[in-house]
N, C-alpha and C. Protein backbone atom coordinates (compact mmCIF):
# COMPACT_ATOMS: atom_id res chain seq x y z
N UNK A 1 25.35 211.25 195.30
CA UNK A 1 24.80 212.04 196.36
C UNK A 1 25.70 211.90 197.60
N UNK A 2 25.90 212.95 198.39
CA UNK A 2 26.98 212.73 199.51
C UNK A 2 25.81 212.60 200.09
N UNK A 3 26.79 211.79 201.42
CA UNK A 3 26.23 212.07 202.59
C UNK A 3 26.33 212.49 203.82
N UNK A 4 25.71 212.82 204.74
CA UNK A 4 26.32 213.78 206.00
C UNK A 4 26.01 213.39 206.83
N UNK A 5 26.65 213.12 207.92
CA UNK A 5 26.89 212.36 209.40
C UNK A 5 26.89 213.30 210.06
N UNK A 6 25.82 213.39 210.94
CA UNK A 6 25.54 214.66 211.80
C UNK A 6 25.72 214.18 213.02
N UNK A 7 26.56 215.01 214.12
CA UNK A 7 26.93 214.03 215.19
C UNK A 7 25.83 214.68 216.27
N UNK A 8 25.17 214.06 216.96
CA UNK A 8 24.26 214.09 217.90
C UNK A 8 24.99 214.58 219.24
N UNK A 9 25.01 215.26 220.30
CA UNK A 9 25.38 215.55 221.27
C UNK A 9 24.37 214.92 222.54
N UNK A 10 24.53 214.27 223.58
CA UNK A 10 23.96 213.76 224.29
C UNK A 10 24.02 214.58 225.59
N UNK A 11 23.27 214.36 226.76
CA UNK A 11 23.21 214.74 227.40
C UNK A 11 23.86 214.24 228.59
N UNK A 12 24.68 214.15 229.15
CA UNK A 12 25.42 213.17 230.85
C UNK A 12 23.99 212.65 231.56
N UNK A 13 24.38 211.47 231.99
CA UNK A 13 23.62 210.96 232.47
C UNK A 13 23.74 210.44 234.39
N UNK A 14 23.52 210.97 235.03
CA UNK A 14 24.02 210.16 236.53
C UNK A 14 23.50 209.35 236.93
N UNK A 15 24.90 208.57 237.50
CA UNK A 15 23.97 206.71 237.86
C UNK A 15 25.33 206.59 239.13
N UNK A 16 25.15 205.81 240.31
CA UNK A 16 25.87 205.80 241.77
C UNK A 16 25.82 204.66 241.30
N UNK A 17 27.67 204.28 241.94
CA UNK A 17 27.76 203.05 242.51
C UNK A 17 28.23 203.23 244.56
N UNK A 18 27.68 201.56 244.64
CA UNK A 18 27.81 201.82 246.09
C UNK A 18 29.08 201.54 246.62
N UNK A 19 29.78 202.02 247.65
CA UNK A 19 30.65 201.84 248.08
C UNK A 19 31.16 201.27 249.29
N UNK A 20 30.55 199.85 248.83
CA UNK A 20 30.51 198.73 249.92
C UNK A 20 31.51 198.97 251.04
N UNK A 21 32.81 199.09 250.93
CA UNK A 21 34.13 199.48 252.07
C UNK A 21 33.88 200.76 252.78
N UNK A 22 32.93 200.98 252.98
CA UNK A 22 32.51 202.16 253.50
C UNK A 22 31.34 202.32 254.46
N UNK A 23 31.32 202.66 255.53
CA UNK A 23 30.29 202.52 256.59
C UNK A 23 29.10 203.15 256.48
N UNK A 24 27.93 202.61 256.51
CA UNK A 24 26.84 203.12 255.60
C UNK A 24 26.34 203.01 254.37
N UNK A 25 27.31 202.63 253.42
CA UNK A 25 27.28 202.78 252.06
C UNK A 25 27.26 203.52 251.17
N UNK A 26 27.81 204.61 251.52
CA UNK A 26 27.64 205.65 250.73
C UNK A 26 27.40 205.54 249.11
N UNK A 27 26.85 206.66 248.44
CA UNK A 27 26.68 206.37 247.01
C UNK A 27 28.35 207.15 246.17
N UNK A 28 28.54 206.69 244.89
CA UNK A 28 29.69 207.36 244.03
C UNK A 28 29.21 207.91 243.22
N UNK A 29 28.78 209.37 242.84
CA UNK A 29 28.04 209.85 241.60
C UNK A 29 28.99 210.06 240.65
N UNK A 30 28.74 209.53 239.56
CA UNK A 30 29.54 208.75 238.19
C UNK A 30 28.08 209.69 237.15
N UNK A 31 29.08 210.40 236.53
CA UNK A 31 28.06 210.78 235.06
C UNK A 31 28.67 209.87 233.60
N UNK A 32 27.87 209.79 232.74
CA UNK A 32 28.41 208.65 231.79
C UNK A 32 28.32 209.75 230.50
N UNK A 33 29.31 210.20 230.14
CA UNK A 33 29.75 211.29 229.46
C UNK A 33 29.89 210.76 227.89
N UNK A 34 28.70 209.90 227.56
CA UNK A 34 28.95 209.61 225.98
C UNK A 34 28.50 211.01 225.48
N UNK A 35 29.48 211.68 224.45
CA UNK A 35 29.77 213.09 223.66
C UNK A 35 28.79 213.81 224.19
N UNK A 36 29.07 214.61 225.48
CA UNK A 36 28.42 215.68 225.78
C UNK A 36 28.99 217.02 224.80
N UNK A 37 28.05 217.66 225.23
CA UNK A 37 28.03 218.93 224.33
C UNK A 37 29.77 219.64 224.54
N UNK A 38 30.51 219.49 225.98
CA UNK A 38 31.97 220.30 226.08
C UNK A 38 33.03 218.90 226.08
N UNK A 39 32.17 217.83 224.89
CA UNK A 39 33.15 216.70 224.76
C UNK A 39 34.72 217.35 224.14
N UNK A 40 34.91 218.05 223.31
CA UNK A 40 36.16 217.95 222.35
C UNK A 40 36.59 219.44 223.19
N UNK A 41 36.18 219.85 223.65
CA UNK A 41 36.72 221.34 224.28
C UNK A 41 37.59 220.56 225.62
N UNK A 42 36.76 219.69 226.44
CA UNK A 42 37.61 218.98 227.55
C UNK A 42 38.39 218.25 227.23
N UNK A 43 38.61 217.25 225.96
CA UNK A 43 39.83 216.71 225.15
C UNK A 43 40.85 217.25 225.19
N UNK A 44 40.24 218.33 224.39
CA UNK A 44 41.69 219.13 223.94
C UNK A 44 42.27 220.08 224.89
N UNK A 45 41.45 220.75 225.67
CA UNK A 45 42.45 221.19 227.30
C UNK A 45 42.91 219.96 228.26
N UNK A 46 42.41 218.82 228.33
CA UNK A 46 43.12 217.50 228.73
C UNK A 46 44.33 216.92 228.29
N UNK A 47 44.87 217.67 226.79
CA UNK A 47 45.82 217.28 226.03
C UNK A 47 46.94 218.19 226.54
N UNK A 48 46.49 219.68 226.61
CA UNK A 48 46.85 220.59 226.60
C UNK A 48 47.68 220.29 228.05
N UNK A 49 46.64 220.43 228.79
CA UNK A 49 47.48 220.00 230.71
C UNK A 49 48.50 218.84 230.43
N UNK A 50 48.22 217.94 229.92
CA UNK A 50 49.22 216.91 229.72
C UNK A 50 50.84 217.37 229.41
N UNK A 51 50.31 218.47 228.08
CA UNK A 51 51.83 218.36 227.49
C UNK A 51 52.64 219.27 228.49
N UNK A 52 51.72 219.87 229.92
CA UNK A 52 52.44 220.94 230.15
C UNK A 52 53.02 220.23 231.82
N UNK A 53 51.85 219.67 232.23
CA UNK A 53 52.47 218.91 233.61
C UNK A 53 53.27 217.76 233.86
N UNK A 54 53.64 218.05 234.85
CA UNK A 54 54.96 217.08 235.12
C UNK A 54 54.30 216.07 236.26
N UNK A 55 54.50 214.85 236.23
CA UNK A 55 54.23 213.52 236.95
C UNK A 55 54.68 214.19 238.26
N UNK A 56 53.56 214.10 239.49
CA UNK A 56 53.71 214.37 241.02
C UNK A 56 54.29 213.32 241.32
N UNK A 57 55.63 213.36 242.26
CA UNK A 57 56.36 212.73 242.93
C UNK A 57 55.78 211.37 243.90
N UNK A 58 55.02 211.87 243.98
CA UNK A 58 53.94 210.67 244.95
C UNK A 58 53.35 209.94 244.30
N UNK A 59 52.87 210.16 243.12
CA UNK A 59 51.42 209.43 242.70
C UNK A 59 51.82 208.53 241.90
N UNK A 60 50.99 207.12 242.22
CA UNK A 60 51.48 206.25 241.48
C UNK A 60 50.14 205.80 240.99
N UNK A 61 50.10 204.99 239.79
CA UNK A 61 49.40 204.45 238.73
C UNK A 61 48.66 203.27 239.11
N UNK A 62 48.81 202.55 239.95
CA UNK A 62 47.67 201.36 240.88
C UNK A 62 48.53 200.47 242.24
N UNK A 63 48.14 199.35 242.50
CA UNK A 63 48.64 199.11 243.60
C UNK A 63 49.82 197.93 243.55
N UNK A 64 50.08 197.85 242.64
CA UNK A 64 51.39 196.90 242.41
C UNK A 64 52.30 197.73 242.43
N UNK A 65 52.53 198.74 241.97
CA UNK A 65 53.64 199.93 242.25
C UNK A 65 53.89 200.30 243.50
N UNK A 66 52.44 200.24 244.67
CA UNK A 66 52.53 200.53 245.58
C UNK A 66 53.48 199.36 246.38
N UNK A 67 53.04 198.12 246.31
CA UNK A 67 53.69 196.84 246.98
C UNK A 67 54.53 197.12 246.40
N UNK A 68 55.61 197.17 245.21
CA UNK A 68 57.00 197.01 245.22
C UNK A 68 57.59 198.44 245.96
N UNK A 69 56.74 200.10 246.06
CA UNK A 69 57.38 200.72 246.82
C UNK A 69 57.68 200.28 248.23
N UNK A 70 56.64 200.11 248.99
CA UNK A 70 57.06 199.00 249.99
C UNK A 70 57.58 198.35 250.71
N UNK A 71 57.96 197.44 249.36
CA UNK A 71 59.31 196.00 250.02
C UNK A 71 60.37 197.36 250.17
N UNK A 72 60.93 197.82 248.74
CA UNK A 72 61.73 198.62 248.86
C UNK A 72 61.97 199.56 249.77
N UNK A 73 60.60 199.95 250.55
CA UNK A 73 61.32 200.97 251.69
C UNK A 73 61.43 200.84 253.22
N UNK A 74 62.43 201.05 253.73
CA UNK A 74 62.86 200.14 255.49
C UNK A 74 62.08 201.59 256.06
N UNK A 75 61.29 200.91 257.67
CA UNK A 75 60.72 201.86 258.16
C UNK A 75 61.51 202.02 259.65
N UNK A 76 62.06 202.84 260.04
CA UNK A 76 62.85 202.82 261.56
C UNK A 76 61.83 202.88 262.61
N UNK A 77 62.22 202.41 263.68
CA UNK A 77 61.33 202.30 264.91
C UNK A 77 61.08 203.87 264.85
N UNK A 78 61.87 204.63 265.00
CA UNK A 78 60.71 206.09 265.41
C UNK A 78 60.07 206.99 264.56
N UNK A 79 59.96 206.05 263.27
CA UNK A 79 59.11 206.29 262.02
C UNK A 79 57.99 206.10 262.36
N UNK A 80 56.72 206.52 262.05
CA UNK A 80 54.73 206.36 261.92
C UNK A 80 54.53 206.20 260.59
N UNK A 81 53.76 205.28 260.19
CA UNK A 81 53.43 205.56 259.18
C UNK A 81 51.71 205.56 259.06
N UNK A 82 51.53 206.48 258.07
CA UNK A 82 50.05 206.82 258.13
C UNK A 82 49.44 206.77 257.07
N UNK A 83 48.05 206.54 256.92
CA UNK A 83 47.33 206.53 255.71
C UNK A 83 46.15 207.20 255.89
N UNK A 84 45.55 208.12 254.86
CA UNK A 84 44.37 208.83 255.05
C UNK A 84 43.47 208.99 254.11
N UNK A 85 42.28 209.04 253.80
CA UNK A 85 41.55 209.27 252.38
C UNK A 85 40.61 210.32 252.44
N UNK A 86 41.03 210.94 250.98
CA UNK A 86 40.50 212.41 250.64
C UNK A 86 38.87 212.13 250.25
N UNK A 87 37.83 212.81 251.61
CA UNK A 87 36.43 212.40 251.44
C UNK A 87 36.07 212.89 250.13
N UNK A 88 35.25 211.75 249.28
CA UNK A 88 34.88 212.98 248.22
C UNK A 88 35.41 213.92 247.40
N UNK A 89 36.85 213.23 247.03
CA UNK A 89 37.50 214.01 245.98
C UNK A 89 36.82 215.27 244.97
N UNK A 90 36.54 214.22 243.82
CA UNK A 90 35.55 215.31 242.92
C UNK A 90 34.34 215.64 243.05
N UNK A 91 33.57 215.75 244.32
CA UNK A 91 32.82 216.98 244.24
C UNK A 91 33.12 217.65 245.28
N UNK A 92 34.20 217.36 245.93
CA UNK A 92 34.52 218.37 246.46
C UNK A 92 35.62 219.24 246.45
N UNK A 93 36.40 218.85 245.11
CA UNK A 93 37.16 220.14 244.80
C UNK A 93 36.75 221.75 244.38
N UNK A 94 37.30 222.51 244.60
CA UNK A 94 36.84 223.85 244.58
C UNK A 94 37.05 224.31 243.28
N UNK A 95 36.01 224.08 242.35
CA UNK A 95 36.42 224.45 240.99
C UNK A 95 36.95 225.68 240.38
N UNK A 96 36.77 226.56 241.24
CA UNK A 96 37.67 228.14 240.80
C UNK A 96 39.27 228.10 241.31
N UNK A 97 39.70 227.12 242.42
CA UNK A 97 40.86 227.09 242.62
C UNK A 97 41.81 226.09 241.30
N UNK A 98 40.69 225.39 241.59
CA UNK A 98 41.09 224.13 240.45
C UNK A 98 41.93 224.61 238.75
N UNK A 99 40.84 225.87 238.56
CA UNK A 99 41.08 226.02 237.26
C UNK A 99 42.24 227.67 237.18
N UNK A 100 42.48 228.20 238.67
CA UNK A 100 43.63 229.00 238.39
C UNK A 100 44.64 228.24 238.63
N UNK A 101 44.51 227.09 239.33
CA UNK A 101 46.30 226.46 239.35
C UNK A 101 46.53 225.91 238.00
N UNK A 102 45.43 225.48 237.39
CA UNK A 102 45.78 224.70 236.08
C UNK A 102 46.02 226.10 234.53
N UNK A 103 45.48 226.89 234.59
CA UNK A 103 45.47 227.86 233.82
C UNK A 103 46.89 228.43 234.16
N UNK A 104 47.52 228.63 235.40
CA UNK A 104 48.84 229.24 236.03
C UNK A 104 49.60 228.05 235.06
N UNK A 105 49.34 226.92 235.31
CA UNK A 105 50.11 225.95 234.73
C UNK A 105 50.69 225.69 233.17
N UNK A 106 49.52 225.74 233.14
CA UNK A 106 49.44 226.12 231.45
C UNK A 106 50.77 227.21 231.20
N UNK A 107 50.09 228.43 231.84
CA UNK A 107 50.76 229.55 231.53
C UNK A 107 51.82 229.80 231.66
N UNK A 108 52.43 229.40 232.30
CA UNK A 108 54.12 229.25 232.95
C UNK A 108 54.93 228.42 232.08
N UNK A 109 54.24 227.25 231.31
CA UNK A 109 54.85 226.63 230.47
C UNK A 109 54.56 226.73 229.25
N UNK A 110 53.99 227.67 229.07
CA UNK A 110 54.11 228.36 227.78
C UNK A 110 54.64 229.31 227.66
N UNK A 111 54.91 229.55 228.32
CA UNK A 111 56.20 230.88 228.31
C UNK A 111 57.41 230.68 227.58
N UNK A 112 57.73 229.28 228.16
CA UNK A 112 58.94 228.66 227.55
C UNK A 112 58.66 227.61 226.49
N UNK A 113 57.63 227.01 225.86
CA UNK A 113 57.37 226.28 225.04
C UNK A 113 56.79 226.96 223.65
N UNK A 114 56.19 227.73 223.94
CA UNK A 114 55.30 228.70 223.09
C UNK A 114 54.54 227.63 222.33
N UNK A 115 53.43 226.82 222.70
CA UNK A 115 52.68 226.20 222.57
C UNK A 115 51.25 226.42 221.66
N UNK A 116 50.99 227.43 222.48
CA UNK A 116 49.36 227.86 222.07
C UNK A 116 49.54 229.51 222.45
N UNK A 117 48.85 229.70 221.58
CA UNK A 117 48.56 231.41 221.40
C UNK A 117 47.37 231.92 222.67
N UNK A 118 46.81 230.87 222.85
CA UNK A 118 45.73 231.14 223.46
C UNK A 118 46.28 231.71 224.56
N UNK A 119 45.25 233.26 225.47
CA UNK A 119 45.49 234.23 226.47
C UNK A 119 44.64 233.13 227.36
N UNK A 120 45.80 234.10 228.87
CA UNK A 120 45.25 233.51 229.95
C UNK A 120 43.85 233.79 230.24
N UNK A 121 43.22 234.55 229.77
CA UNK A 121 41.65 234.96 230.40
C UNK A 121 40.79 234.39 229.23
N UNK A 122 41.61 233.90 228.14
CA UNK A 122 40.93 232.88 227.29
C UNK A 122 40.74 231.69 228.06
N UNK A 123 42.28 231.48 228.50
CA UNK A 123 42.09 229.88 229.47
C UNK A 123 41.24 229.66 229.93
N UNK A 124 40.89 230.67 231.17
CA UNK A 124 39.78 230.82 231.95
C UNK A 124 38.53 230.65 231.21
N UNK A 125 38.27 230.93 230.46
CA UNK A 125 36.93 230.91 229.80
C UNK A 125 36.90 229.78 229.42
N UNK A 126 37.62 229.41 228.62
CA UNK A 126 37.62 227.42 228.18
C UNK A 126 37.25 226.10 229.04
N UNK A 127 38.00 226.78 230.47
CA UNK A 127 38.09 225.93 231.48
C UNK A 127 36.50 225.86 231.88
N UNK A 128 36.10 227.33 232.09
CA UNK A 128 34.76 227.44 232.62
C UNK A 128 33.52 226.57 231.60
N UNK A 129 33.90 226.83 229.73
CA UNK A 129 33.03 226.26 229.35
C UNK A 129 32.94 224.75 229.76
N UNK A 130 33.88 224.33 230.43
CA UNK A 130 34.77 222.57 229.92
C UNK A 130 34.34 221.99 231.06
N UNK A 131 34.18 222.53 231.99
CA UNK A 131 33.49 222.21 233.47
C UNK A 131 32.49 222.70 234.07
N UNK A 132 32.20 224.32 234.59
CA UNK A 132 31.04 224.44 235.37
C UNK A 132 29.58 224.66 234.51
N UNK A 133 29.03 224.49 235.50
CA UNK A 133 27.74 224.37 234.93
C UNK A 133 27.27 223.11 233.89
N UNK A 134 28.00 221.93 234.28
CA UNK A 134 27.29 220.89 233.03
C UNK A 134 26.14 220.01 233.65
N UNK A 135 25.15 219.97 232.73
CA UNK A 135 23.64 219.96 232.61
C UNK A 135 23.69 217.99 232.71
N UNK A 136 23.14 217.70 233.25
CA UNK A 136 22.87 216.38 233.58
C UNK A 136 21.54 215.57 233.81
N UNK A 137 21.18 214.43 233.49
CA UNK A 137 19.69 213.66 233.60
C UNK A 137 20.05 212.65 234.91
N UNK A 138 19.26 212.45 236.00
CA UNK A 138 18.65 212.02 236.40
C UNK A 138 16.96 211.21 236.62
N UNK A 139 17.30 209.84 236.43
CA UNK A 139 15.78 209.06 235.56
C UNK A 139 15.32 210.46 234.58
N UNK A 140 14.34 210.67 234.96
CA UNK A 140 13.33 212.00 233.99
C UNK A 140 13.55 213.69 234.50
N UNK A 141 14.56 213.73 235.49
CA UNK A 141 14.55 215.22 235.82
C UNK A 141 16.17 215.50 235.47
N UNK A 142 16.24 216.99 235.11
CA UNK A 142 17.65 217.49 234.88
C UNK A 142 17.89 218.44 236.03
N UNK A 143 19.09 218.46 235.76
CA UNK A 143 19.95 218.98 236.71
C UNK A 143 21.34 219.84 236.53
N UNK A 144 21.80 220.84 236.90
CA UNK A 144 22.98 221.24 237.05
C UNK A 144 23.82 221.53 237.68
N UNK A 145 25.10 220.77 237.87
CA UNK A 145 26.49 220.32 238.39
C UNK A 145 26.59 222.07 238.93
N UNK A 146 26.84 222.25 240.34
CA UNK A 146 27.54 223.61 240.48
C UNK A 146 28.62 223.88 241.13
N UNK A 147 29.11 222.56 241.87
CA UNK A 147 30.74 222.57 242.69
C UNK A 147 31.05 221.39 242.03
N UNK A 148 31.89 221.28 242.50
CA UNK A 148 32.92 220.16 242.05
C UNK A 148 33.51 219.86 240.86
N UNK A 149 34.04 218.62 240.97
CA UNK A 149 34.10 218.38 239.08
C UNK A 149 33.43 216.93 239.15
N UNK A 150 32.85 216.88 237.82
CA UNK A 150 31.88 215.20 237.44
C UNK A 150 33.09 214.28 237.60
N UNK A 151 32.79 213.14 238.26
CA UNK A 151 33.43 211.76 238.17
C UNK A 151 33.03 211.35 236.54
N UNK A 152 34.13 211.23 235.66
CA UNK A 152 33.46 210.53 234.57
C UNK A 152 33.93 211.62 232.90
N UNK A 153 34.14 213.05 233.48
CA UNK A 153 34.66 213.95 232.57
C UNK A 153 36.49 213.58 232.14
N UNK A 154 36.62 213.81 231.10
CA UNK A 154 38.25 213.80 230.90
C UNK A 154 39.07 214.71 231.47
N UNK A 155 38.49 215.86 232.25
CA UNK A 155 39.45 216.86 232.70
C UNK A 155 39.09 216.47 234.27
N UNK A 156 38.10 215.96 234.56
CA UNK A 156 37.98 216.28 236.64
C UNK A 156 39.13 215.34 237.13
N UNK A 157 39.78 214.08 236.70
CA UNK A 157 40.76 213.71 237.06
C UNK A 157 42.01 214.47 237.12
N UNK A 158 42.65 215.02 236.10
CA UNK A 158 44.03 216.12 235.59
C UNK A 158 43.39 217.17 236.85
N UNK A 159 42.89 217.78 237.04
CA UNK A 159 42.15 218.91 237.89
C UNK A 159 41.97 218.81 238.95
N UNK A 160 41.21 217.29 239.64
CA UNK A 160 41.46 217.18 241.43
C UNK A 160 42.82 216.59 241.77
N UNK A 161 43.83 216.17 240.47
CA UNK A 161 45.07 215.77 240.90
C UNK A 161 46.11 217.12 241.02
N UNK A 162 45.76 218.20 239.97
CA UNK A 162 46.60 219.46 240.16
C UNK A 162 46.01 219.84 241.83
N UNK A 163 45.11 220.08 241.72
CA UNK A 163 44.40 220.40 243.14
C UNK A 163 45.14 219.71 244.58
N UNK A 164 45.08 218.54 244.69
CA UNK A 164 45.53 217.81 245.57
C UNK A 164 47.20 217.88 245.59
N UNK A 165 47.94 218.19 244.38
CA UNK A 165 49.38 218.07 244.36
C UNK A 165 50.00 219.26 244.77
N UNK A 166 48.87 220.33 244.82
CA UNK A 166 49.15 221.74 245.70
C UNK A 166 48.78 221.78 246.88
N UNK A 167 47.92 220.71 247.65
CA UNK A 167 47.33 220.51 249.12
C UNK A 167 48.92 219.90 249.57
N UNK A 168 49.39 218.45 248.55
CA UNK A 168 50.81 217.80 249.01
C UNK A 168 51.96 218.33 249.63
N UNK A 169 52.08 219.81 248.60
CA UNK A 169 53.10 220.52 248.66
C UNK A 169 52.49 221.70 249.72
N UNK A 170 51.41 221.74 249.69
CA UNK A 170 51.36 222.65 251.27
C UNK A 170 51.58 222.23 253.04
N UNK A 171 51.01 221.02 252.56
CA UNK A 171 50.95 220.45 253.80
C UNK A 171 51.49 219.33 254.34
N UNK A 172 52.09 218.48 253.24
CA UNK A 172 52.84 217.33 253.73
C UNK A 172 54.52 217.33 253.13
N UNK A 173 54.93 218.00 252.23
CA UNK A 173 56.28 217.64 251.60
C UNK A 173 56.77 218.95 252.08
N UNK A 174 56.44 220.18 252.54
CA UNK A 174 56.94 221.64 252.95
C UNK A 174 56.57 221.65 254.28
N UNK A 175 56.00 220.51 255.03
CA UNK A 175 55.30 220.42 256.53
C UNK A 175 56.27 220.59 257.31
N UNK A 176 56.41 221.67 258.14
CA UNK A 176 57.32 221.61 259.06
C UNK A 176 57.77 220.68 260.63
N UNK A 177 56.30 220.70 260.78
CA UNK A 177 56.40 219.70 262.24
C UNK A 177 56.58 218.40 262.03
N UNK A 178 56.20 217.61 260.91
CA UNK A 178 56.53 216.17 260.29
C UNK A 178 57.70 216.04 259.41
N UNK A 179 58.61 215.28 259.12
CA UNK A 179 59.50 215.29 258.50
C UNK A 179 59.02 214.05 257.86
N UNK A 180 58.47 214.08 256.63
CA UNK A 180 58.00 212.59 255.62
C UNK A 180 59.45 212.87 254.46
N UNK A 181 59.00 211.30 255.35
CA UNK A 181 60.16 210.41 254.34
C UNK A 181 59.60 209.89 252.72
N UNK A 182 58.58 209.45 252.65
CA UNK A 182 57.61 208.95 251.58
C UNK A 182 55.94 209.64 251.40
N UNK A 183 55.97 210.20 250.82
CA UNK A 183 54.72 209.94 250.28
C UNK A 183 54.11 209.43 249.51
N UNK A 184 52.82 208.81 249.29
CA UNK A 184 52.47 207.70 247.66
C UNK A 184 51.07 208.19 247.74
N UNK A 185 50.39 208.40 246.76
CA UNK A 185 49.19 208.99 246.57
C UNK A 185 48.29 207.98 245.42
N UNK A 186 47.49 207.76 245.60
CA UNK A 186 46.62 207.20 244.33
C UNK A 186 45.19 207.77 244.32
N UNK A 187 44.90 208.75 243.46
CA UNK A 187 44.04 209.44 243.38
C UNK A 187 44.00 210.18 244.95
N UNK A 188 43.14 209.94 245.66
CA UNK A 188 42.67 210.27 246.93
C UNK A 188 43.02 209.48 247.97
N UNK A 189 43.60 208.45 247.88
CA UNK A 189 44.34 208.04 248.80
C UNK A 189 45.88 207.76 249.02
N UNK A 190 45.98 208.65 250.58
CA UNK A 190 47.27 208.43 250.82
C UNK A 190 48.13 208.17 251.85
N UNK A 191 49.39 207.74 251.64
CA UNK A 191 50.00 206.36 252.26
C UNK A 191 51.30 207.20 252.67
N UNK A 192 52.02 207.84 254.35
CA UNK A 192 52.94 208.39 254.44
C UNK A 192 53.49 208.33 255.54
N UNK A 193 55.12 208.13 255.19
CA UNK A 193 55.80 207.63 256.82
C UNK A 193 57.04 208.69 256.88
């Protein structure tokens, strides 16, 4: 007799952590994404962005990278250097901008890779299933996500970083009145002289 393993789809669940370094305490809304229903659809466009984007010049991977950038870089007296943090990253990225820079992205490098067959207004639709509108529990009441992207999905990271690496290039590396020498980014925070 066979048997059949039927995979259960769960529902996201939201749970805050507090964010003690922070005045007031604000809460971090974190959904815990064991196999939601747009689990393997956000995989595989997470794979997809991967093979197509290129590592932002700024962003580095944690804070030991940051200390050896650092030592390594001399700051001149009529240098500033500044640091600032992006309130509220993922829910407050603009998820329709989010998903034409990344769909543009896609698309541009498939031009020259010929990757996936898939049409751009397919993209769009994938993206939309893969992010808006996902259905979430709170204790006993549900809920649905309508800006941002979830802390906790495989794509809202790839997505507020495309997002933010087009804010970089608008406003700090093409900035005309500042002339930056460095920028370093880690997620939402950033470090520039």
């Amino acid at each position: 007799m066979m048997k059949y393993l039927h995979l259960v789809c769960s529902i996201p669940v939201l749970y805050c952590t507090v964010k003690v370094h922070k005045p007031n305490y604000p809460l971090r809304p974190i959904f815990t994404m064991y196999n939601p229903p747009n689990y393997k659809l956000a995989a595989y466009l997470a794979k997809m962005i991967k093979n197509c984007k290129d590592e932002s010049q700024s962003y580095i991977k944690d804070s030991l990278i940051f200390v050896k950038l650092l030592k390594s870089t001399s700051i001149n007296n009529n240098e500033l250097m500044m640091s600032f943090d992006i309130e509220s990253l993922y829910p407050n990225v603009p998820v329709n901008e989010a998903i034409e820079l990344t769909v543009e992205l896609i698309y541009e490098k498939n031009k020259t890779l010929k990757f996936t067959k898939i049409m751009r207004n397919e993209l769009f639709i994938l993206f939309n299933l893969a992010v808006r509108n996902l259905h979430f529990r709170f204790y006993q009441s549900y809920f649905r996500q309508t800006n941002g992207v979830a802390m906790g999905s495989s794509l809202s990271p790839i997505l507020a970083d495309i997002f933010v690496c087009k804010l970089e290039e608008q406003h700090i590396i093409n900035n005309q009145e500042f002339k930056i020498k460095k920028s370093i980014r880690y997620i939402s925070d950033v470090f520039a002289i």
